[in-house]
N, C-alpha and C. Protein backbone atom coordinates (compact mmCIF):
# COMPACT_ATOMS: atom_id res chain seq x y z
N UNK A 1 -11.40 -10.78 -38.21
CA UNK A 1 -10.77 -12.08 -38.12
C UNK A 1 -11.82 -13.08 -37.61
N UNK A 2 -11.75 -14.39 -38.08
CA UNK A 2 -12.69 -15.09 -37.64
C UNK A 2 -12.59 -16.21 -36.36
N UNK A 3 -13.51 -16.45 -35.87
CA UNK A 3 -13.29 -16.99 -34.37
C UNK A 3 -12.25 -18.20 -34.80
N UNK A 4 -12.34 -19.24 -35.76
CA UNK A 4 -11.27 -20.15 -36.40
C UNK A 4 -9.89 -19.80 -36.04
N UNK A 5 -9.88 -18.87 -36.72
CA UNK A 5 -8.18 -18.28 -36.71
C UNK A 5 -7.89 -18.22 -35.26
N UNK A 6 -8.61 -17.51 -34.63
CA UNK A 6 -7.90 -16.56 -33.58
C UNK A 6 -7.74 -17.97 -32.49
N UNK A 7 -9.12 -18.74 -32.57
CA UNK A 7 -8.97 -20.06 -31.46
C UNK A 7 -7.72 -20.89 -31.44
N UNK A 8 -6.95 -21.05 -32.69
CA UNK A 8 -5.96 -21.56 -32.95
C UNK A 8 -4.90 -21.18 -31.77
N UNK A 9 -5.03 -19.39 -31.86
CA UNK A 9 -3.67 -19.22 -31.38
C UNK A 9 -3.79 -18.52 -30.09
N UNK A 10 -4.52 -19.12 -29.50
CA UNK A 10 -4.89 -19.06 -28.27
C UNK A 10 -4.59 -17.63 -27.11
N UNK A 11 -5.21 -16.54 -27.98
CA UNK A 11 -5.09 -15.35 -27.93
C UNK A 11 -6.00 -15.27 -26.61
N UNK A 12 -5.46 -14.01 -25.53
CA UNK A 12 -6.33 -13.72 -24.27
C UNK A 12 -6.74 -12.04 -24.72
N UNK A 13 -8.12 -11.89 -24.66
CA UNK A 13 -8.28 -10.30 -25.11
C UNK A 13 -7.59 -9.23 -24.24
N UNK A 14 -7.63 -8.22 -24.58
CA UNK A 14 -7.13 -7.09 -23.36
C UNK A 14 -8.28 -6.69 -22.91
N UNK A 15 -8.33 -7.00 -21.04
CA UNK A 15 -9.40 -6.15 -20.45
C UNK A 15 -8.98 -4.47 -20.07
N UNK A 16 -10.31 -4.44 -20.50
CA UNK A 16 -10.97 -2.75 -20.16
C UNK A 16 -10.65 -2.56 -18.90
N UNK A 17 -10.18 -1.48 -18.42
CA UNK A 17 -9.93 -1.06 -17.07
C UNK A 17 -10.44 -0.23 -16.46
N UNK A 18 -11.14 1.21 -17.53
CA UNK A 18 -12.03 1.79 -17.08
C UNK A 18 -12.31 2.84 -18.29
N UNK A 19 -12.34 3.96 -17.94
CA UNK A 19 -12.56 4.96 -19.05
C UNK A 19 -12.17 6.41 -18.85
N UNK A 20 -11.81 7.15 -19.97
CA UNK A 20 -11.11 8.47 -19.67
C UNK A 20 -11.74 9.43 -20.41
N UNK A 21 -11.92 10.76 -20.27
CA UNK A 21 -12.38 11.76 -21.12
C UNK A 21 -11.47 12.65 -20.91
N UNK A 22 -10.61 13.44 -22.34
CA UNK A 22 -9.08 13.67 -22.20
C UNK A 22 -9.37 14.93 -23.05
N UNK A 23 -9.39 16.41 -22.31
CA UNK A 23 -9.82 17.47 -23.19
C UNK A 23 -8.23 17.74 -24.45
N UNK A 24 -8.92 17.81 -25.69
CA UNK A 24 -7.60 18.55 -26.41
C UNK A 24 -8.21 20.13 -26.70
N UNK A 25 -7.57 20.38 -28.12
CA UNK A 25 -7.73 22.08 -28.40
C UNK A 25 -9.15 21.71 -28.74
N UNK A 26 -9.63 21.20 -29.47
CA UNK A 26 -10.85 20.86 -30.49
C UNK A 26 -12.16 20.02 -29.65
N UNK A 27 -11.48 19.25 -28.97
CA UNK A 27 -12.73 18.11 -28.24
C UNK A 27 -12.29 17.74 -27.30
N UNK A 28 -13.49 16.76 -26.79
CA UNK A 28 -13.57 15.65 -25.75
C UNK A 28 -13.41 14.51 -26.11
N UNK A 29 -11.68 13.63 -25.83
CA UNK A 29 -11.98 12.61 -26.59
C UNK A 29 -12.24 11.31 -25.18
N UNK A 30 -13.35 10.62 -25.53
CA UNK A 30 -13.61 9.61 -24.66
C UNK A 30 -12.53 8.29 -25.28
N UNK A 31 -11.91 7.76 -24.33
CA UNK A 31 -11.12 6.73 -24.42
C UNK A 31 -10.82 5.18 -23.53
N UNK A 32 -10.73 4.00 -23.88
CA UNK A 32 -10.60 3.54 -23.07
C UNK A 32 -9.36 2.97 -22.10
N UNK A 33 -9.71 2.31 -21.37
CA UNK A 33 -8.04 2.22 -20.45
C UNK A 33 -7.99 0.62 -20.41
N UNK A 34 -7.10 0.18 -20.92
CA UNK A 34 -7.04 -1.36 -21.35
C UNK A 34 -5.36 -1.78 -20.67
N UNK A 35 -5.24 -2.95 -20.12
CA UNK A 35 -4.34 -3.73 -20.43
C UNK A 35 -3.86 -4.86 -21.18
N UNK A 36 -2.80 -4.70 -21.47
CA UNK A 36 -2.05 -6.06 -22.26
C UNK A 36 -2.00 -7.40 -21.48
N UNK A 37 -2.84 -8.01 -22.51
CA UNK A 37 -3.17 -9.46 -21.31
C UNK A 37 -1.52 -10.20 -21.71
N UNK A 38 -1.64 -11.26 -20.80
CA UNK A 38 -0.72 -11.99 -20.30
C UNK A 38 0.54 -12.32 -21.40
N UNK A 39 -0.22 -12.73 -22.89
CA UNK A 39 0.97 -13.02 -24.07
C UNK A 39 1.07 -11.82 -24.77
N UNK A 40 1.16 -10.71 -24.27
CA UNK A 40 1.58 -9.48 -25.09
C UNK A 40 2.83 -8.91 -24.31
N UNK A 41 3.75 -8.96 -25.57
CA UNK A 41 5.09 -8.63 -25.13
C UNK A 41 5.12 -7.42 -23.81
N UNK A 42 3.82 -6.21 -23.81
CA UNK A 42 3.81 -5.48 -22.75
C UNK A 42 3.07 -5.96 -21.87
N UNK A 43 2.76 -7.33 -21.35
CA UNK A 43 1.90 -7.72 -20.67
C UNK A 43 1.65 -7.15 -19.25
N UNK A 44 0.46 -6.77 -18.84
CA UNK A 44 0.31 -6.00 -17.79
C UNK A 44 0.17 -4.17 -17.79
N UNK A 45 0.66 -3.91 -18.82
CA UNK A 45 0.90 -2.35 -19.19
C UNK A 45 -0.18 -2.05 -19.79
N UNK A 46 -0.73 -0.71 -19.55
CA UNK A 46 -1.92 0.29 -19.66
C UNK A 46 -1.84 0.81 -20.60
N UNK A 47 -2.70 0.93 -21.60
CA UNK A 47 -2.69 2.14 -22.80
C UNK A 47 -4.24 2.42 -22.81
N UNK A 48 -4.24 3.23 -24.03
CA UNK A 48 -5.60 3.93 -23.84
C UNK A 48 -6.07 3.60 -25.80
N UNK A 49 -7.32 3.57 -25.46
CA UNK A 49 -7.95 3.33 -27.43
C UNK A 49 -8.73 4.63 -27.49
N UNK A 50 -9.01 5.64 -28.28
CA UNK A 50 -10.08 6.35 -28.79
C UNK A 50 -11.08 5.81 -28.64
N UNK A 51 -12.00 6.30 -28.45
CA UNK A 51 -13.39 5.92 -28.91
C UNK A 51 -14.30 6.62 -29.62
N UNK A 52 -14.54 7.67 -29.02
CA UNK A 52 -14.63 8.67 -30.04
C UNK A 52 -14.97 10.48 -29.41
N UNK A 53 -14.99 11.37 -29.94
CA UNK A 53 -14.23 12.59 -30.15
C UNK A 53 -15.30 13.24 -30.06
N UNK A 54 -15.62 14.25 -29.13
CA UNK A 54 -17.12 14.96 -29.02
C UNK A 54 -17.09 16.36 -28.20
N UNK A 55 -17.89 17.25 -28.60
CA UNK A 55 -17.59 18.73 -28.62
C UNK A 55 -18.12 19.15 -27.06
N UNK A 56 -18.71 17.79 -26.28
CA UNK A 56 -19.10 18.49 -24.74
C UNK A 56 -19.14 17.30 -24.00
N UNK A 57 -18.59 17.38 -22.62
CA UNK A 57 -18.83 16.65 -21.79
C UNK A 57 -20.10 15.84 -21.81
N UNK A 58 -21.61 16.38 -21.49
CA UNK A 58 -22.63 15.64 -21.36
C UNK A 58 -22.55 14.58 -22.82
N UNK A 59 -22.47 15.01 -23.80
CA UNK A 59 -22.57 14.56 -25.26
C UNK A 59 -21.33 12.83 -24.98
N UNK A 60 -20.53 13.29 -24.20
CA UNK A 60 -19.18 12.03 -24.02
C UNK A 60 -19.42 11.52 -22.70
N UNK A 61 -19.86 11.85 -22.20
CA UNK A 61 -20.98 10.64 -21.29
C UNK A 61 -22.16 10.11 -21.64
N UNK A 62 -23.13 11.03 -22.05
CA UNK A 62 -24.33 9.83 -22.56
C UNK A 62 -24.06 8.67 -23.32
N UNK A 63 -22.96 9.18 -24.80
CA UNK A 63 -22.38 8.07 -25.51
C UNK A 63 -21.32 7.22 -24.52
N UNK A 64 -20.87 7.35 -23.94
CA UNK A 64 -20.25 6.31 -22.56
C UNK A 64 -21.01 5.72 -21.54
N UNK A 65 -22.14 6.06 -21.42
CA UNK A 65 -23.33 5.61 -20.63
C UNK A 65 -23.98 4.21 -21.81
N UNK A 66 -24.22 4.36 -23.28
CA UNK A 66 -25.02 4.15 -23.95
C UNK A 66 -24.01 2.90 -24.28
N UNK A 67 -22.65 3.22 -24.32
CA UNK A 67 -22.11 2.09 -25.04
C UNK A 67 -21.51 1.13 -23.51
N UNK A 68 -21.37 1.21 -22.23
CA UNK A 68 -21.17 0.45 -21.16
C UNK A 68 -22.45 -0.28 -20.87
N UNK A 69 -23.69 0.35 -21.03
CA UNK A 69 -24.78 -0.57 -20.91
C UNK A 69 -25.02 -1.58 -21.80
N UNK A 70 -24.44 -1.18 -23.30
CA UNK A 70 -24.81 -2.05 -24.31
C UNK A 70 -24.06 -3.64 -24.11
N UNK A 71 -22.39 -3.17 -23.64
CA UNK A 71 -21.59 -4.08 -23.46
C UNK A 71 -21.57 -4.91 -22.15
N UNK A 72 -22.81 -4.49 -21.33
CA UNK A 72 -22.84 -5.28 -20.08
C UNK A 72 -24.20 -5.68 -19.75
N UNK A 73 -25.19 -5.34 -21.11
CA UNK A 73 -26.27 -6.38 -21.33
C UNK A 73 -25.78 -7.51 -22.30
N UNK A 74 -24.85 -7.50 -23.11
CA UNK A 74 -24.42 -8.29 -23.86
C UNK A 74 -23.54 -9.36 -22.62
N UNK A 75 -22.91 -8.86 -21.84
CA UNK A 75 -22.26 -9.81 -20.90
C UNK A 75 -22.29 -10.12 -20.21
N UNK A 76 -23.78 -9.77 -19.53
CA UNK A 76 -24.96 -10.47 -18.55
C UNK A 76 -25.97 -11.62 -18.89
N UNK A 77 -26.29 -11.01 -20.46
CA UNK A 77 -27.08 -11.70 -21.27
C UNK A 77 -26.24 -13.22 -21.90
N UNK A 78 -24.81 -13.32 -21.88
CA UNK A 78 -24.22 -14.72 -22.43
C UNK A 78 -24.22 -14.94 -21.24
N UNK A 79 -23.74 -14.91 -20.00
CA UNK A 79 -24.01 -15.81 -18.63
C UNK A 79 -25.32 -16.12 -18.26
N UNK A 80 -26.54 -15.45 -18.62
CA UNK A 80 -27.17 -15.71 -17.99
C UNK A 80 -28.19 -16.80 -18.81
N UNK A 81 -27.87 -16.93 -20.29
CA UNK A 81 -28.03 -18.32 -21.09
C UNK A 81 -29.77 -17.52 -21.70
N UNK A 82 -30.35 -18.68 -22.24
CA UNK A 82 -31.18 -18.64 -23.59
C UNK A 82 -32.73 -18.60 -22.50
N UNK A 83 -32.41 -19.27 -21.65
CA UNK A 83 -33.49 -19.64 -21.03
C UNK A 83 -33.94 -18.78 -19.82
N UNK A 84 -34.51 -17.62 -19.66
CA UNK A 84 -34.91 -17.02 -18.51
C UNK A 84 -36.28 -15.98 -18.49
N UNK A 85 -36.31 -16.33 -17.22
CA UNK A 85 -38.17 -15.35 -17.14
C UNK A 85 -37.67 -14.03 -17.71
N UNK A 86 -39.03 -13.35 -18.15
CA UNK A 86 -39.28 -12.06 -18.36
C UNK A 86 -38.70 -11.08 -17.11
N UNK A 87 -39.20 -11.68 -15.87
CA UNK A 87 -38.52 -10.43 -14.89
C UNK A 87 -37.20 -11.05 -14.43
N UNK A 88 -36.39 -11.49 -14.71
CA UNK A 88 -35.29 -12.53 -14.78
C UNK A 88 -34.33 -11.51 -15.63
N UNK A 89 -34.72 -11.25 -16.63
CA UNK A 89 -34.21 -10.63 -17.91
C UNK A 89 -34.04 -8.83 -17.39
N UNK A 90 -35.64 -8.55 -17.30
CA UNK A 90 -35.48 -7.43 -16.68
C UNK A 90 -34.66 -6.97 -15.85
N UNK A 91 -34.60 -7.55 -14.88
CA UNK A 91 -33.31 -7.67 -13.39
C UNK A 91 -32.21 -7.45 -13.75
N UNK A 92 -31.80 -8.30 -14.69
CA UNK A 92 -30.48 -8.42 -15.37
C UNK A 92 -30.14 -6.96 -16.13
N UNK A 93 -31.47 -6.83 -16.71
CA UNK A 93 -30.93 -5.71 -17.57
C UNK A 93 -30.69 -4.17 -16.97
N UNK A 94 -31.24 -4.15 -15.73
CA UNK A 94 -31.30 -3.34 -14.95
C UNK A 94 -29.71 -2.99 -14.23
N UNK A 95 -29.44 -4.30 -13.63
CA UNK A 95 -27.84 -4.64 -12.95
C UNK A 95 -27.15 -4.04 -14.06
N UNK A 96 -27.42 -4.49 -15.42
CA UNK A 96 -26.07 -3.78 -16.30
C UNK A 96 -26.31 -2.45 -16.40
N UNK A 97 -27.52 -1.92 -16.61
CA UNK A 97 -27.58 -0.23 -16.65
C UNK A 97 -26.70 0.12 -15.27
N UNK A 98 -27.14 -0.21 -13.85
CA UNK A 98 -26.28 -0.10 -13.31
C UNK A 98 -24.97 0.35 -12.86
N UNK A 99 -24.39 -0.63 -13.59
CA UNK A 99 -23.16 -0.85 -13.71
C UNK A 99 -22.68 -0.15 -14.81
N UNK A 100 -23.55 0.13 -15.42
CA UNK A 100 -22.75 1.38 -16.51
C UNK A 100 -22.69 2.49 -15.81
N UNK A 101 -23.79 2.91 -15.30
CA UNK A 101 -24.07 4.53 -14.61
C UNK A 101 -22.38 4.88 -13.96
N UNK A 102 -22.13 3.15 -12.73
CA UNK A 102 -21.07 3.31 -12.14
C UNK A 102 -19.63 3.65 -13.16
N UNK A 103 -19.37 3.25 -14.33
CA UNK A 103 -18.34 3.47 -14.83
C UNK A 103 -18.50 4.81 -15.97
N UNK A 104 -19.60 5.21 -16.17
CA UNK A 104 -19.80 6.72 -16.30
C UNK A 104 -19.22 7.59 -15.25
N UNK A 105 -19.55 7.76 -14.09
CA UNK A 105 -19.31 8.24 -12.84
C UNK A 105 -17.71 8.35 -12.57
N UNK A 106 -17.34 6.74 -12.57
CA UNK A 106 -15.82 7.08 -12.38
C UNK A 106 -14.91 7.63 -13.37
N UNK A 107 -15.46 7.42 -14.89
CA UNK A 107 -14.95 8.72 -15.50
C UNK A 107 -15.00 9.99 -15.39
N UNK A 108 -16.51 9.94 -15.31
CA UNK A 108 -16.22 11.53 -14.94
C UNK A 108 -15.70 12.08 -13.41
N UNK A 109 -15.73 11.44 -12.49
CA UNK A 109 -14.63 11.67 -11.53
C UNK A 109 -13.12 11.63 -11.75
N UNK A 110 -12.58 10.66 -12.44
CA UNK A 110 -11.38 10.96 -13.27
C UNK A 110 -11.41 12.05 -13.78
N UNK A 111 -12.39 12.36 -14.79
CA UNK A 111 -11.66 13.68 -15.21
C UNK A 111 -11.81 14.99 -14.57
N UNK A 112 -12.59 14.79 -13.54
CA UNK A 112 -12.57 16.22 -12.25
C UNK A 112 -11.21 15.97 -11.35
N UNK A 113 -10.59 14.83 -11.20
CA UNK A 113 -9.38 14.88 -10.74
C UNK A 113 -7.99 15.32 -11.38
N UNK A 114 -7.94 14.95 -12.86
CA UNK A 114 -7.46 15.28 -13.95
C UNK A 114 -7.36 16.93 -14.08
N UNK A 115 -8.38 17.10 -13.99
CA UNK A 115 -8.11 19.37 -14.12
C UNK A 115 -7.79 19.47 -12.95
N UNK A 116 -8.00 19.31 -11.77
CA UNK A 116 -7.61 19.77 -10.21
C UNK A 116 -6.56 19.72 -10.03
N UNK A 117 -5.71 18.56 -10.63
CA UNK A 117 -4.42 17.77 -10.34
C UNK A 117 -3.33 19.11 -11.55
N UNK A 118 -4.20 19.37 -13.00
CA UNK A 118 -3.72 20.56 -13.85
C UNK A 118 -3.77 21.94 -13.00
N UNK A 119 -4.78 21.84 -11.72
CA UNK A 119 -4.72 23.95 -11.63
C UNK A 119 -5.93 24.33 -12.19
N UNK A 120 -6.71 23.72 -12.80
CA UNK A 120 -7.67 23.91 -13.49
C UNK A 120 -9.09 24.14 -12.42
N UNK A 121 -9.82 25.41 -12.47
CA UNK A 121 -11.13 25.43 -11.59
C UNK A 121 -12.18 25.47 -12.12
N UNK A 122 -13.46 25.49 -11.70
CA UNK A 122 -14.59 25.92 -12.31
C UNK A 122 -14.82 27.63 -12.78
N UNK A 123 -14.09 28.45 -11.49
CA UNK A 123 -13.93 29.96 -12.25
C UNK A 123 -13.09 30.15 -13.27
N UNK A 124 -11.83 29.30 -13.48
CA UNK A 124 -10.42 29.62 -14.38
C UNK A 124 -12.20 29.30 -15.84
N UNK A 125 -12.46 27.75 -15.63
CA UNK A 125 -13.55 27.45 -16.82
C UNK A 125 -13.87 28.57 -17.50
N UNK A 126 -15.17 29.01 -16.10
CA UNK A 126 -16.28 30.15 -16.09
C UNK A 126 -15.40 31.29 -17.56
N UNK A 127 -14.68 31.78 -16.70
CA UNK A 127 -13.89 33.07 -17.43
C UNK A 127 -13.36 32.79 -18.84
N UNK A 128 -12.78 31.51 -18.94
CA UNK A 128 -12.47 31.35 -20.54
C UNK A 128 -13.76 31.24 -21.41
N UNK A 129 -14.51 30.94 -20.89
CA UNK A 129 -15.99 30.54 -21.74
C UNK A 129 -17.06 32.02 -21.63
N UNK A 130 -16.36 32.63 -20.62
CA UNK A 130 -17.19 34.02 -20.75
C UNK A 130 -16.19 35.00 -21.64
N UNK A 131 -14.58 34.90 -21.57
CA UNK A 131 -13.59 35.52 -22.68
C UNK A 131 -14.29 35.01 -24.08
N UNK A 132 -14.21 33.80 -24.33
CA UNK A 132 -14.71 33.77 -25.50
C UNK A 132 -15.64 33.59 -26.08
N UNK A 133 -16.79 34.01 -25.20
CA UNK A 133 -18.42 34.40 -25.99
C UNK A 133 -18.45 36.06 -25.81
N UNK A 134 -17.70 36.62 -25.18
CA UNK A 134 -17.14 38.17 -25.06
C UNK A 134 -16.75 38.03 -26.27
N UNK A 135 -15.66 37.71 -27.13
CA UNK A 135 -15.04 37.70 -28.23
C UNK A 135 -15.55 37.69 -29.34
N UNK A 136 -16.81 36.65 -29.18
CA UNK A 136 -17.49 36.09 -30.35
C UNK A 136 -18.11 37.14 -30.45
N UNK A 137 -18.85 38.34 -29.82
CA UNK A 137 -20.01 38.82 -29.93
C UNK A 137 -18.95 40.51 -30.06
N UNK A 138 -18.25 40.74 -30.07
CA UNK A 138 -17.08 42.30 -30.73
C UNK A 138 -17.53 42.22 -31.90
C-alpha cells in the first residue's frame, strides 16, 4: 500500500512488544508480540506474527539478533537525520546493536521461562535427544 493511501486514513501502526520463540513438533518458530494500536477494534490486545520457522535455537536467535539490529539502525538512523560525523554514526550504530543483543536476550529468557513454567528441564531435554539419536543409530 502506498504512503498516499494509508496517510489519508490516519492509521497508527501496531507496536512490537517484544519477541517469542515457540517450540512446535517440527521447529522453532520465532514470532513477534505486537499490540493493536489505539483504532483497532482490539485496541490494546496482544497477538503474535510469525516470522519465521527454524530447526534450532542458535539458528532463531542469530536471525532475531540480525533482524532487531537491522530495524534499530534503520530507527536510529531516521532520528538521527542526513547529516552526522563518521564516529557519530558509528555510536549510533553500535547503541542499536545493543539494543538488539537486549531483545535477543529477553527472548531467549522468555523462552527458558516458558519450558520451566511447562515441567520442562535440561535433563527431561538431555534424554529425549539422547532417546532419539539412540533410535536413529538401531
Amino acid at each position: 500500500m502506498n504512503n498516499t493511501l494509508t496517510a489519508g486514513l490516519n492509521l497508527i501502526p501496531n507496536e512490537i512488544e517484544g519477541y517469542r520463540i515457540k517450540p512446535d513438533y517440527y521447529n522453532w518458530t520465532l514470532v513477534s508480540l505486537k499490540r493493536h494500536g489505539i483504532s483497532s477494534k482490539y485496541a490494546g490486545t496482544l497477538y503474535e506474527t510469525p516470522i519465521g520457522y527454524y530447526k534450532s535455537i542458535p539458528v532463531a536467535l542469530s536471525n532475531l539478533l540480525n533482524l532487531e539490529a537491522r530495524l534499530e539502525a534503520e530507527r536510529t538512523g531516521k532520528l538521527a537525520g542526513l547529516e552526522e560525523s563518521k564516529e557519530a554514526a558509528e555510536h549510533r550504530l553500535i547503541a542499536a546493536f545493543e539494543r538488539a543483543e537486549k531483545s535477543v536476550l529477553k527472548a531467549a529468557l522468555a523462552l527458558e521461562a516458558d519450558l520451566v513454567a511447562a515441567g520442562v528441564t535440561l535433563s527431561s531435554l538431555s534424554k529425549l535427544a539422547f532417546d532419539s539419536d539412540t533410535a536413529h543409530n538401531d
